[in-house]
C-alpha atoms as a PDB file:
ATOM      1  CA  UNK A   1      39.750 175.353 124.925  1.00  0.00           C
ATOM      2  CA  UNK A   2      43.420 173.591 125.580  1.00  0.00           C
ATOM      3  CA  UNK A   3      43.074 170.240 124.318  1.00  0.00           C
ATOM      4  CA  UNK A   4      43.165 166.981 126.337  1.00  0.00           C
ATOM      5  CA  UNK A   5      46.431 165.375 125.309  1.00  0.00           C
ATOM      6  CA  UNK A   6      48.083 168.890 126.150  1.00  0.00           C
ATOM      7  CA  UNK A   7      46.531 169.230 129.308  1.00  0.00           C
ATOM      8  CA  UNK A   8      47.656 165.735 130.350  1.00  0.00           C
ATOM      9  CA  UNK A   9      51.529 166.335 128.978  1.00  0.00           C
ATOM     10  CA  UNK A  10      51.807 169.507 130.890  1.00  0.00           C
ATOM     11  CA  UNK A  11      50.537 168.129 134.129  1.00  0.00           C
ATOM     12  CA  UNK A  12      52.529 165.043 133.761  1.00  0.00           C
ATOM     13  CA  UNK A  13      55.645 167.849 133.080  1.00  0.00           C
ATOM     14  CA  UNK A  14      54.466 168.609 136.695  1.00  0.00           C
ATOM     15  CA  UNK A  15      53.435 172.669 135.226  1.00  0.00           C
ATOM     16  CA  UNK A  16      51.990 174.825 138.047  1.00  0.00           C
ATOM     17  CA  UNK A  17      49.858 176.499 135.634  1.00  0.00           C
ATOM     18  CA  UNK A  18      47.772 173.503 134.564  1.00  0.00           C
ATOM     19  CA  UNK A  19      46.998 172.705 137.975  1.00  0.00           C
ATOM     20  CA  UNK A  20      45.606 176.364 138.340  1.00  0.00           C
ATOM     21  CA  UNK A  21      43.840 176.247 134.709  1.00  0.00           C
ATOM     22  CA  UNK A  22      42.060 173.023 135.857  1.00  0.00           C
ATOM     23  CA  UNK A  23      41.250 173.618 139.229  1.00  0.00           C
ATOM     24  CA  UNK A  24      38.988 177.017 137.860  1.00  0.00           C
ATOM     25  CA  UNK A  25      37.564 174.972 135.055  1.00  0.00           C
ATOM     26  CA  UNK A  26      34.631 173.220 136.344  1.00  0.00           C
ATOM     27  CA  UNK A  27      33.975 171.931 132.392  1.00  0.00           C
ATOM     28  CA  UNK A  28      37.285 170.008 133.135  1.00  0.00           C
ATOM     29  CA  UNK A  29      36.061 167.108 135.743  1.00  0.00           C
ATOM     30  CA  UNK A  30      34.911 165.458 132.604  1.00  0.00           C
ATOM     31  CA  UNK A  31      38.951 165.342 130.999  1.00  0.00           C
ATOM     32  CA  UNK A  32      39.672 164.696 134.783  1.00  0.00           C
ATOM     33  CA  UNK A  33      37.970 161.239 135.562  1.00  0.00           C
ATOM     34  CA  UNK A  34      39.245 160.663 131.718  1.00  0.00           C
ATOM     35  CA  UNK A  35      42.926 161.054 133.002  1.00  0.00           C
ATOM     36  CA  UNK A  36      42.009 158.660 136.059  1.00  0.00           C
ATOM     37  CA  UNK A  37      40.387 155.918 134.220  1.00  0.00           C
ATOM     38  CA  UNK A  38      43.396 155.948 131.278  1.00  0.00           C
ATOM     39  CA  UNK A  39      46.167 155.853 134.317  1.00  0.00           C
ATOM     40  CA  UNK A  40      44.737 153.253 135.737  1.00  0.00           C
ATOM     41  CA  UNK A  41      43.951 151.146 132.146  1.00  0.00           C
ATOM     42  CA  UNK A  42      47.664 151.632 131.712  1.00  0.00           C
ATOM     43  CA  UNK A  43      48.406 150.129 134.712  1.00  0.00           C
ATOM     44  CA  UNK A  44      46.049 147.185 134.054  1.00  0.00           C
ATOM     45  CA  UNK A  45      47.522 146.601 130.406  1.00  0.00           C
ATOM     46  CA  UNK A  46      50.673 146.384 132.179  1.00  0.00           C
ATOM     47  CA  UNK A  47      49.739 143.922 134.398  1.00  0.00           C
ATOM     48  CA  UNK A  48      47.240 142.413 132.067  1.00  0.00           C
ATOM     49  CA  UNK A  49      49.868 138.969 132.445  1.00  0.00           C
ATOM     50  CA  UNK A  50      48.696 138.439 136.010  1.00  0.00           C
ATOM     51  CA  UNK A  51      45.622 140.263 136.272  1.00  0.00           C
ATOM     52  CA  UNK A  52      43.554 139.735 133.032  1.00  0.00           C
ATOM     53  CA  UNK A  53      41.298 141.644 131.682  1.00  0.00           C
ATOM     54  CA  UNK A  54      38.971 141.258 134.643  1.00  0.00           C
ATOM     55  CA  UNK A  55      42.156 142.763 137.215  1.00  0.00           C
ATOM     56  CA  UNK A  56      41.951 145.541 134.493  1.00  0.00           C
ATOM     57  CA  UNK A  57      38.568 146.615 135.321  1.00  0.00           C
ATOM     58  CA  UNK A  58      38.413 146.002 138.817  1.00  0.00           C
ATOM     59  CA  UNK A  59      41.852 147.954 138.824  1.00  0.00           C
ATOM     60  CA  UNK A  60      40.160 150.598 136.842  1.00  0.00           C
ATOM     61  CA  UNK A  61      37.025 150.594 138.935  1.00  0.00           C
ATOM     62  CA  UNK A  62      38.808 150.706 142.555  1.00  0.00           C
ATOM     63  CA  UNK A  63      41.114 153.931 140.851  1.00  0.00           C
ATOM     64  CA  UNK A  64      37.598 155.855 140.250  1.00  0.00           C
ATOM     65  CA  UNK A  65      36.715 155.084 143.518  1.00  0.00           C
ATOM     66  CA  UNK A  66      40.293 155.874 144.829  1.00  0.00           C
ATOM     67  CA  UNK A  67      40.202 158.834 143.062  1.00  0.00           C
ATOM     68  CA  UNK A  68      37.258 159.895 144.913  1.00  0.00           C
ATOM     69  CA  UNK A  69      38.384 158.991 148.281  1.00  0.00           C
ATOM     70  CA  UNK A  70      41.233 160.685 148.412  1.00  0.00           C
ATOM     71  CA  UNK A  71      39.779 164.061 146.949  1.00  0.00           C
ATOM     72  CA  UNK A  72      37.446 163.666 149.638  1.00  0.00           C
ATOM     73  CA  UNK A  73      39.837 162.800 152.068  1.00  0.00           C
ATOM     74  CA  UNK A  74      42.003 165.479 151.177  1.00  0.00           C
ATOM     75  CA  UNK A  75      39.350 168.428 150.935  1.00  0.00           C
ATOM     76  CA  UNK A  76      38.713 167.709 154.199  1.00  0.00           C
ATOM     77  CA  UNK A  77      41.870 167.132 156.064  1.00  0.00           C
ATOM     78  CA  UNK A  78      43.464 170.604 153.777  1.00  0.00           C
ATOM     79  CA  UNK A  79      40.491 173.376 153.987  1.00  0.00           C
ATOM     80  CA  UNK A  80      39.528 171.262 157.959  1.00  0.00           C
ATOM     81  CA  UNK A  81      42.521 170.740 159.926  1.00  0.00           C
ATOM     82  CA  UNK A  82      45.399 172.434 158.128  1.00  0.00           C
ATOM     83  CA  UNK A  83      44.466 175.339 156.060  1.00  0.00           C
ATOM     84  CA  UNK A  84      46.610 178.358 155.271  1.00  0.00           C
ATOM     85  CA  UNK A  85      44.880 181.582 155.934  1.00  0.00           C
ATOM     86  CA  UNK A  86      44.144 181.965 152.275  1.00  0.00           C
ATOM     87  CA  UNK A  87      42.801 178.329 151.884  1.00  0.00           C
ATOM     88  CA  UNK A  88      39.658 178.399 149.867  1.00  0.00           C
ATOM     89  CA  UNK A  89      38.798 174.993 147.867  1.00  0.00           C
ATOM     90  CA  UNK A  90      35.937 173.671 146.687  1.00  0.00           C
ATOM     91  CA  UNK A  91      35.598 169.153 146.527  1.00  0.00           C
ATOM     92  CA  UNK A  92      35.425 169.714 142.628  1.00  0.00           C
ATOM     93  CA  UNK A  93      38.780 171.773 142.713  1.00  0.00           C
ATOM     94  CA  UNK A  94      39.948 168.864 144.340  1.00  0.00           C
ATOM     95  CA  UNK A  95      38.428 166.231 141.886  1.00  0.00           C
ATOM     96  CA  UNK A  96      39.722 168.133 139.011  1.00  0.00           C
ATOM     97  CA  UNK A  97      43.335 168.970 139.936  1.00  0.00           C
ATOM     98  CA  UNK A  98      44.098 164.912 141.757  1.00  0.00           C
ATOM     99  CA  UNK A  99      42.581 163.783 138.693  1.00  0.00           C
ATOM    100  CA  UNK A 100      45.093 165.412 136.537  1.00  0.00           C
ATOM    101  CA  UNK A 101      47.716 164.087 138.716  1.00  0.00           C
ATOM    102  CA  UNK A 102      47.617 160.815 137.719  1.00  0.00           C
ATOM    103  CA  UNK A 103      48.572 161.844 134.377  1.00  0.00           C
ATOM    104  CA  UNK A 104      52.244 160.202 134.857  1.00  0.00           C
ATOM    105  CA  UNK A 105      50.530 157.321 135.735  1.00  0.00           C
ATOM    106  CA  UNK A 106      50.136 156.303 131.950  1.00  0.00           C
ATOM    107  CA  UNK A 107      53.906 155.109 131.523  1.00  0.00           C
ATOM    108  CA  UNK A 108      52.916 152.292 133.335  1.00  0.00           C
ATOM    109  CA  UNK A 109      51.741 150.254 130.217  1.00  0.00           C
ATOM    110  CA  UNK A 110      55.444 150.440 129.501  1.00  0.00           C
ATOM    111  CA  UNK A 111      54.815 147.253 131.876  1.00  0.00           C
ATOM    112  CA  UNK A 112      54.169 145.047 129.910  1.00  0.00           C
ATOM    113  CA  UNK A 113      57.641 145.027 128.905  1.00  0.00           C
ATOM    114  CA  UNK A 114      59.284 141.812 130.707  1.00  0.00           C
ATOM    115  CA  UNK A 115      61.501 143.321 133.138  1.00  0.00           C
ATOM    116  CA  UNK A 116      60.654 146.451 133.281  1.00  0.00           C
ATOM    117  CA  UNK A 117      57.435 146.166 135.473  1.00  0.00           C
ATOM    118  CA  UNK A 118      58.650 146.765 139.249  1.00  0.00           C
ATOM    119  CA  UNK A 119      61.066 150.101 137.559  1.00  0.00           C
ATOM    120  CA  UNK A 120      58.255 151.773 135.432  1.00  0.00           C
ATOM    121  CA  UNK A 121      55.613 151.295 138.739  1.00  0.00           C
ATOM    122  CA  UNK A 122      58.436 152.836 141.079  1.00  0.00           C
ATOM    123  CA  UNK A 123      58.889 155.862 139.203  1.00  0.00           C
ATOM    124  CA  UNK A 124      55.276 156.471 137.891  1.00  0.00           C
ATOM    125  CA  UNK A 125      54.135 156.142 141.885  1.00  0.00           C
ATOM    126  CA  UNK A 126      57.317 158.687 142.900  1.00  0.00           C
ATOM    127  CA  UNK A 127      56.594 160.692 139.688  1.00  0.00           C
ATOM    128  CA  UNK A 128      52.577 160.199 140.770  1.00  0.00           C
ATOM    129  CA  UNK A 129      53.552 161.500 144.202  1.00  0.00           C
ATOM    130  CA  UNK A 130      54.913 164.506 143.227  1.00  0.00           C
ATOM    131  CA  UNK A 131      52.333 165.684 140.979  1.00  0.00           C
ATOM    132  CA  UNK A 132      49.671 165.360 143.800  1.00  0.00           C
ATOM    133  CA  UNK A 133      51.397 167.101 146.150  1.00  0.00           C
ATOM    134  CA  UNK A 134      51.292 170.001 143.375  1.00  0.00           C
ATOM    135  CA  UNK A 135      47.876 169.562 142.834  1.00  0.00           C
ATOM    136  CA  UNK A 136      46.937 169.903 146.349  1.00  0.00           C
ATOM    137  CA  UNK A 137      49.131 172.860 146.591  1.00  0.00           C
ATOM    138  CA  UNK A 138      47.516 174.719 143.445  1.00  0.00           C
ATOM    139  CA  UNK A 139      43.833 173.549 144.457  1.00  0.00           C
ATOM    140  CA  UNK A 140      44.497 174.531 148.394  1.00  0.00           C
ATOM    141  CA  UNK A 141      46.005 177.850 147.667  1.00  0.00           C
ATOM    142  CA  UNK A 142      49.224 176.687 149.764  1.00  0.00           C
ATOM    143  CA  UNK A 143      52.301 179.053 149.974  1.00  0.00           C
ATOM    144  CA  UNK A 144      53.496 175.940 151.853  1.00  0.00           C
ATOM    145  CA  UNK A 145      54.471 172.916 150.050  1.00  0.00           C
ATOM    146  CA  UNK A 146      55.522 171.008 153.388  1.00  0.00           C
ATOM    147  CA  UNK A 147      51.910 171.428 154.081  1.00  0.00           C
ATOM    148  CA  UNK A 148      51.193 169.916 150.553  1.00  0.00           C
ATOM    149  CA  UNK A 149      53.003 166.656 151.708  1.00  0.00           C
ATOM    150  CA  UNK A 150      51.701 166.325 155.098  1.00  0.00           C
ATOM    151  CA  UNK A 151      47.963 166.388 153.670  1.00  0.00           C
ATOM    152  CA  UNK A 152      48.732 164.249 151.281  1.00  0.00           C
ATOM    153  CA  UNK A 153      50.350 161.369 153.782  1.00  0.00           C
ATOM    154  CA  UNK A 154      48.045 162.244 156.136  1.00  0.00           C
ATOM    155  CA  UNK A 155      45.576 161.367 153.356  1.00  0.00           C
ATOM    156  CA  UNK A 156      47.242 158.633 152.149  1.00  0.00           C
ATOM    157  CA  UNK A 157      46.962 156.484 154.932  1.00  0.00           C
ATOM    158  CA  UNK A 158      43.318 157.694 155.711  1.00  0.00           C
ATOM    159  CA  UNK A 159      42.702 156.206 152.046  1.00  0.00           C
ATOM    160  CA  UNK A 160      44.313 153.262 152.099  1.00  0.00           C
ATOM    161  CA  UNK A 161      42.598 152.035 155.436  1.00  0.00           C
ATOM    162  CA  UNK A 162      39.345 153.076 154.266  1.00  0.00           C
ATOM    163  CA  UNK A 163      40.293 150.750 151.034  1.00  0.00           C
ATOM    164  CA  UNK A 164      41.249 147.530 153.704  1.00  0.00           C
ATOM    165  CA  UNK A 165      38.419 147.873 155.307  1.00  0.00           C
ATOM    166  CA  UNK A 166      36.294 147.834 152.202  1.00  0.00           C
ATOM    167  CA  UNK A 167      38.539 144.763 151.101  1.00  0.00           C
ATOM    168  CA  UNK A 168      37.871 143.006 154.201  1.00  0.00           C
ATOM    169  CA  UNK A 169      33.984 143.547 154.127  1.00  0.00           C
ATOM    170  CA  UNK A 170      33.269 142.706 150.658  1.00  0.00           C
ATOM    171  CA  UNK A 171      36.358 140.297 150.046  1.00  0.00           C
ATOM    172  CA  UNK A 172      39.721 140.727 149.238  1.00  0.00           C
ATOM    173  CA  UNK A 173      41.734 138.552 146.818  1.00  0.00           C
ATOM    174  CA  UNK A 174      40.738 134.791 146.837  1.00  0.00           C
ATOM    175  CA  UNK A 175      42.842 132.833 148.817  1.00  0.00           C
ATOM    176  CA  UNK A 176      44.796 130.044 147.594  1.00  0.00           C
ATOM    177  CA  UNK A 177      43.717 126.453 148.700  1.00  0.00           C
END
């Protein structure tokens, strides 16, 4: 069995054959929400300044459910409304394979740094980005990776207005005053 750390170095070096190794291993959702949860601990340690440690877990808790979403989200709108003729996908190829995406997503504890914040969250979203979109291709079957990016905008914005809406029923940030 390839071990953890290597899985998340080669998916963070964006290799095709990861993708494809994770998205047939269903013993792999396990090192998948692992990946998810670290990302997004990374990103709360390098925020920790303004967030605290209570940003950090609703930060990590809101990435789980994120994470979620948007496999959801994307099974649906990729096997649904734009498959290829050779589309075949499963949600837990999804889960497994967007999970191992966010594997560039742990450079953002490099945060923390004073300065460097705004930089290391530009390039681990862009860097984030990319490794979806090959995730999506691998765990869609896509010859297509134009197809790739319009599920995964299409997605995108599906997620992040499910995520206001949510915010706006149960509360969003306090307000000041």
């Amino acid at each position: 069995m390839t071990s953890f750390l290597d899985r998340i170095i080669r998916a963070a070096k964006l290799d095709v054959h990861l993708y494809e190794e994770v998205e047939a291993d269903k013993g792999a959702m396990g090192q998948a929400m692992g990946v998810v949860v670290l990302s997004s601990i990374a990103a709360g340690v390098g925020t920790i300044a303004r967030g605290g440690l209570g940003g950090m877990l609703i930060g990590t808790i809101l990435a789980l459910v994120g994470w979620y979403v948007w496999a959801y989200v994307t099974y649906f709108i990729g096997t649904k409304f734009l498959p290829e003729p050779q589309t075949k996908a499963d949600y837990g190829e999804l889960l497994r394979t967007i999970g191992f995406s966010s594997s560039p997503g742990l450079i953002r504890v490099l945060s923390i740094i004073p300065g460097l914040g705004p930089v290391v969250f530009l390039v681990a979203s862009i860097w984030m980005l990319v490794a979806m979109i090959i995730a999506v291709r691998q765990a869609l079957d896509y010859e297509s990776t134009l197809r790739a990016v319009g599920v995964c905008v299409i997605g995108w914005i599906i997620q992040a207005l499910i995520l206001m809406l949510l915010l706006s029923i149960f509360g969003g940030a306090p307000r000041p005053g």
